[in-house]
Every structure is written in structure tokens, then in C-alpha cells.
N, C-alpha and C. Protein backbone atom coordinates (compact mmCIF):
# COMPACT_ATOMS: atom_id res chain seq x y z
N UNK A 1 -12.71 11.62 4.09
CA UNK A 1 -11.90 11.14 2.98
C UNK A 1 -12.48 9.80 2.51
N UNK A 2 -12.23 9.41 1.33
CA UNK A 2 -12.79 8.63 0.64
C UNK A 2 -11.82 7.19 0.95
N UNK A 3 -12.78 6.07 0.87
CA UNK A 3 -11.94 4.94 1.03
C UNK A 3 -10.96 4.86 -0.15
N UNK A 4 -10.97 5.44 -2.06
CA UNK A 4 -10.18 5.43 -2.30
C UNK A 4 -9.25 5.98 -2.37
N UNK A 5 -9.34 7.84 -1.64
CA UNK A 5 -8.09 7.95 -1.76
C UNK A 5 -7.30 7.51 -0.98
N UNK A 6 -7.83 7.00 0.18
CA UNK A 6 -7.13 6.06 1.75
C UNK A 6 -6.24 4.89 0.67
N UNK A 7 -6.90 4.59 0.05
CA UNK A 7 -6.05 3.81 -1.09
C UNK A 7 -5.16 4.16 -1.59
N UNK A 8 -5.51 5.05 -2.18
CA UNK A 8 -4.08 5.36 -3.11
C UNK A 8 -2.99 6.11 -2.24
N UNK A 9 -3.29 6.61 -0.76
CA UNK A 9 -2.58 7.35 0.12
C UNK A 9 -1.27 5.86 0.55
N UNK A 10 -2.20 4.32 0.76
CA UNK A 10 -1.53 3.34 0.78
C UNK A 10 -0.98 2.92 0.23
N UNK A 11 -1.00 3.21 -1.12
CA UNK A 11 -0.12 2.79 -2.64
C UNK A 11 1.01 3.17 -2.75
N UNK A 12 0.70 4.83 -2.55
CA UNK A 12 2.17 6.05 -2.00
C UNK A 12 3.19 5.42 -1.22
N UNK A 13 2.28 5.18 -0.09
CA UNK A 13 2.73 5.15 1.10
C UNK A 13 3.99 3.52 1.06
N UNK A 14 3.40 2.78 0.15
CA UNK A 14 4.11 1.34 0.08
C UNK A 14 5.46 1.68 -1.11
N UNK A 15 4.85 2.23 -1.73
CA UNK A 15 6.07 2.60 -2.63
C UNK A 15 7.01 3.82 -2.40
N UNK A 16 6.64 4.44 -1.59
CA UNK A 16 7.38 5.06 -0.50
C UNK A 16 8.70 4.53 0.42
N UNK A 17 7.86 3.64 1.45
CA UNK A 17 8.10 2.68 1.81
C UNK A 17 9.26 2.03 1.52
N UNK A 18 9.11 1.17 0.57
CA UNK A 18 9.86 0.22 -0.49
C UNK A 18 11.40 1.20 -1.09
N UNK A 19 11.02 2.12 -1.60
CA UNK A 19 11.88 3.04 -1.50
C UNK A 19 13.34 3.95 -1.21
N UNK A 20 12.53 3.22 0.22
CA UNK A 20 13.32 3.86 1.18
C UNK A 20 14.31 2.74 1.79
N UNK A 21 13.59 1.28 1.54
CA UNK A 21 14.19 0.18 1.45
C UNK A 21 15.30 -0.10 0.62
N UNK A 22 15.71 0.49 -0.38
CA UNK A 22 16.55 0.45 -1.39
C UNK A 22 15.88 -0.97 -2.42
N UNK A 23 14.68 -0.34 -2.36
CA UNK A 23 13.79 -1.25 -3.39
C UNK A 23 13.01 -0.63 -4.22
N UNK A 24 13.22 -1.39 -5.46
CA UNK A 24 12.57 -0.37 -6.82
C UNK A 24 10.82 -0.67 -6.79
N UNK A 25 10.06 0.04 -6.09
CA UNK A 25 8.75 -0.79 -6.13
C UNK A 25 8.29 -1.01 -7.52
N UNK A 26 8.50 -1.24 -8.46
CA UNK A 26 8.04 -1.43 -9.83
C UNK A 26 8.41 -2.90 -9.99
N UNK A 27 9.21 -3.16 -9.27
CA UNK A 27 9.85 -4.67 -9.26
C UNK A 27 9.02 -5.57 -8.41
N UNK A 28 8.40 -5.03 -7.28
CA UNK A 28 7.82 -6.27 -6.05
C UNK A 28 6.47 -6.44 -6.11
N UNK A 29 6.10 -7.21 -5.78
CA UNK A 29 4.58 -7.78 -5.88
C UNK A 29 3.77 -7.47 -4.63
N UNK A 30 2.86 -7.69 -5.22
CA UNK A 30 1.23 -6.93 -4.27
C UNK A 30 1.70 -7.45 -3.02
N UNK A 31 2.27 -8.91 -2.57
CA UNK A 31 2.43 -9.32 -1.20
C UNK A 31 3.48 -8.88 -0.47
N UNK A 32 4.47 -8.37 -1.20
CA UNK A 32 5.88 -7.54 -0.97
C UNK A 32 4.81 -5.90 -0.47
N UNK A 33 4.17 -5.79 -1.33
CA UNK A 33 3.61 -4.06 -0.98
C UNK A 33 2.98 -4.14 0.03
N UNK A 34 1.77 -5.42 -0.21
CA UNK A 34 0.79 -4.72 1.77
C UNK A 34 2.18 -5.57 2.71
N UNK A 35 3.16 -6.36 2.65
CA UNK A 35 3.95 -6.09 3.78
C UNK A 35 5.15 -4.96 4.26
N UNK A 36 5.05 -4.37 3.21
CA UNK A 36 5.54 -2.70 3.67
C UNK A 36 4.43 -1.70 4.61
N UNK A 37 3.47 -2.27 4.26
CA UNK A 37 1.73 -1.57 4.26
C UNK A 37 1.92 -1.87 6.31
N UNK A 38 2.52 -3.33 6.20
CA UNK A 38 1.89 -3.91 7.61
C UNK A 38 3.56 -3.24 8.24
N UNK A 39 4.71 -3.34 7.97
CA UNK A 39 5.26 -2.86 8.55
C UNK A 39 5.05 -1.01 9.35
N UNK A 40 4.94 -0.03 7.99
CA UNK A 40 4.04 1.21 8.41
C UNK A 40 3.58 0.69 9.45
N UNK A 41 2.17 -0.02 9.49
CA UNK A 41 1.35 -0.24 10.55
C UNK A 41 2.33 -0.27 11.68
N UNK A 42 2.64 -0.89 11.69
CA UNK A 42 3.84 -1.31 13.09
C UNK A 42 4.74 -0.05 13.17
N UNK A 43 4.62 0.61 12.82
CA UNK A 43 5.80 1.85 13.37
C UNK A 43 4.73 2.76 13.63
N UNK A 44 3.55 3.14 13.07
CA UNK A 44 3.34 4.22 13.08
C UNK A 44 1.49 4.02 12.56
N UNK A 45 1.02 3.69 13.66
CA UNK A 45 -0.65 3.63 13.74
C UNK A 45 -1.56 4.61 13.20
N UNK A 46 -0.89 5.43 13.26
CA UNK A 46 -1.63 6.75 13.07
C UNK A 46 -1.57 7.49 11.91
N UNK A 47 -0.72 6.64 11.25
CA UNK A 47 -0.14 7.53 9.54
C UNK A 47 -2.00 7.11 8.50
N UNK A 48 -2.26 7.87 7.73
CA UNK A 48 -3.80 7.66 7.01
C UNK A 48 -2.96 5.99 6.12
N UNK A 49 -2.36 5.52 5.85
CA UNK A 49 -2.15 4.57 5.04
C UNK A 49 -2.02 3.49 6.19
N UNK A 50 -1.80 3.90 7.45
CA UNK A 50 -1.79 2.56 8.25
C UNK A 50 -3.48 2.78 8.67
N UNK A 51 -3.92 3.66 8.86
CA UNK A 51 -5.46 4.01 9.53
C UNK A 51 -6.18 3.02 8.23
N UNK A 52 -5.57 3.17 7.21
CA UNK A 52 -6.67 2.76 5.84
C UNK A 52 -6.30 0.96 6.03
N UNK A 53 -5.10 0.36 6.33
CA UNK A 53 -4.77 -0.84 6.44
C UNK A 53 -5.03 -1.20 7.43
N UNK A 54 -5.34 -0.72 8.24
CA UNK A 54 -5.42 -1.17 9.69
C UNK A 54 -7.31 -1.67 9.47
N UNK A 55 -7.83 -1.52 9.14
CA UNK A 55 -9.74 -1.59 9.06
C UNK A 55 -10.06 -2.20 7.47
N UNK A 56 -9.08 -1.77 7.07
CA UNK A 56 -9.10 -2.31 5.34
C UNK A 56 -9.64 -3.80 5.36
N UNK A 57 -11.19 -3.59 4.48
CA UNK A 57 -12.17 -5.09 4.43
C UNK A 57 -11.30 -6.03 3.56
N UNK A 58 -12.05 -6.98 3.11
CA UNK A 58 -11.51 -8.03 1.81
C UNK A 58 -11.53 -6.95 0.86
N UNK A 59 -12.73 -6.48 0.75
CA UNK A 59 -13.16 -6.00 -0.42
C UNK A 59 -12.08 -4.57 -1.15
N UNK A 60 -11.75 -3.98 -0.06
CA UNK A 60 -10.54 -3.04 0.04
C UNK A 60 -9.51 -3.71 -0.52
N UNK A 61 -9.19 -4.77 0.46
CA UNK A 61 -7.77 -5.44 0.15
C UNK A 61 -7.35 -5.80 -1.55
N UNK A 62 -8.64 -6.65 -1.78
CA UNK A 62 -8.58 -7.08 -3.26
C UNK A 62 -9.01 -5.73 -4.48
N UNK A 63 -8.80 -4.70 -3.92
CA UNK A 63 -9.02 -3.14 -4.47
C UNK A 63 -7.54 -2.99 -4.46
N UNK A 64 -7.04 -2.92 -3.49
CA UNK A 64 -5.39 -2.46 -3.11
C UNK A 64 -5.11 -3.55 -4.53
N UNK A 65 -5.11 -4.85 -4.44
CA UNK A 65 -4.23 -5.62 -5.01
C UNK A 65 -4.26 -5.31 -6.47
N UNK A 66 -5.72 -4.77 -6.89
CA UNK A 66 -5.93 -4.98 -8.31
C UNK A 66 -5.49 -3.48 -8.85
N UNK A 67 -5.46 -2.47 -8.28
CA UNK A 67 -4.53 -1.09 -8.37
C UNK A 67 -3.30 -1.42 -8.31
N UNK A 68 -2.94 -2.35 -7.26
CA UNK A 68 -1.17 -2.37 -7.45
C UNK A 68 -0.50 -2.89 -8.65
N UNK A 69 -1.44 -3.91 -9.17
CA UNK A 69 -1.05 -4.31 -10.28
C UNK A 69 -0.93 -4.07 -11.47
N UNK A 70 -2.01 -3.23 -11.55
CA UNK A 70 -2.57 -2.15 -12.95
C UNK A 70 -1.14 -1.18 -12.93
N UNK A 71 -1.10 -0.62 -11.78
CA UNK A 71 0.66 0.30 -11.68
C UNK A 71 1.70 -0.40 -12.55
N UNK A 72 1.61 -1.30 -11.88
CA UNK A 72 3.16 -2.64 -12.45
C UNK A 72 2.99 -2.48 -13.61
N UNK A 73 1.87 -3.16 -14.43
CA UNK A 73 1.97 -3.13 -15.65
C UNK A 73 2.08 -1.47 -16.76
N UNK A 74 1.98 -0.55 -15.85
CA UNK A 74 1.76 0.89 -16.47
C UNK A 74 3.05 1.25 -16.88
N UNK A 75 4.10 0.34 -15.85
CA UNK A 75 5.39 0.88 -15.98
C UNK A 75 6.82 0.10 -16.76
């Protein structure tokens, strides 16, 4: 699998996440999303969106951030 769809599996996965929080992810910001990202991590190591956050470079990270944001504004 591709590092981006590991991405966008993390994007899901945060707005998922958030969600389920009784939070509108269209509302929270990139630092609100990878800490849904890091919570996942913490429950559940093995899910592909914690596998993709868990090793995720800078270069990833500031990929995640600049997709999350492009979303926000889509909506």
C-alpha cells in the first residue's frame, strides 16, 4: 500500500475518530486531528492509520497537515 493511501486511511480514520467523539471534524484543526491520530495509536497499534502514524516522517506529517486542510476548506 501506498504511503498515500496510509494517508488518507488516517484522514478517515481521524474523522472517524472525532466523530465518534461527538465532534464535527469539519470544525477542528490539523492539531485536534493527528491527536485523535495519536489517541488511535494508543488503543490500537495495529489499525493501518495507527501503522501509517506510528513511522509517519516530517515529510508525511506536513502531507497529513496540508490534506487536512485542503478538506476544511472543501467544506
Amino acid at each position: 500500500m501506498k504511503l498515500a493511501e496510509l494517508r488518507e486511511i488516517a484522514i478517515r480514520a481521524a474523522r472517524s475518530y472525532l466523530r465518534a467523539q461527538g465532534t464535527d471534524p469539519a470544525q477542528v484543526n490539523v492539531d485536534a486531528a493527528l491527536a485523535a491520530l495519536d489517541d488511535l495509536y494508543r488503543i490500537d497499534q495495529a489499525m493501518l492509520a495507527s501503522l501509517w502514524y506510528g513511522q509517519a516522517s516530517d515529510n508525511q506529517m506536513r502531507e497529513f497537515r496540508r490534506e487536512w486542510r485542503e478538506q476544511q476548506t472543501m467544506r
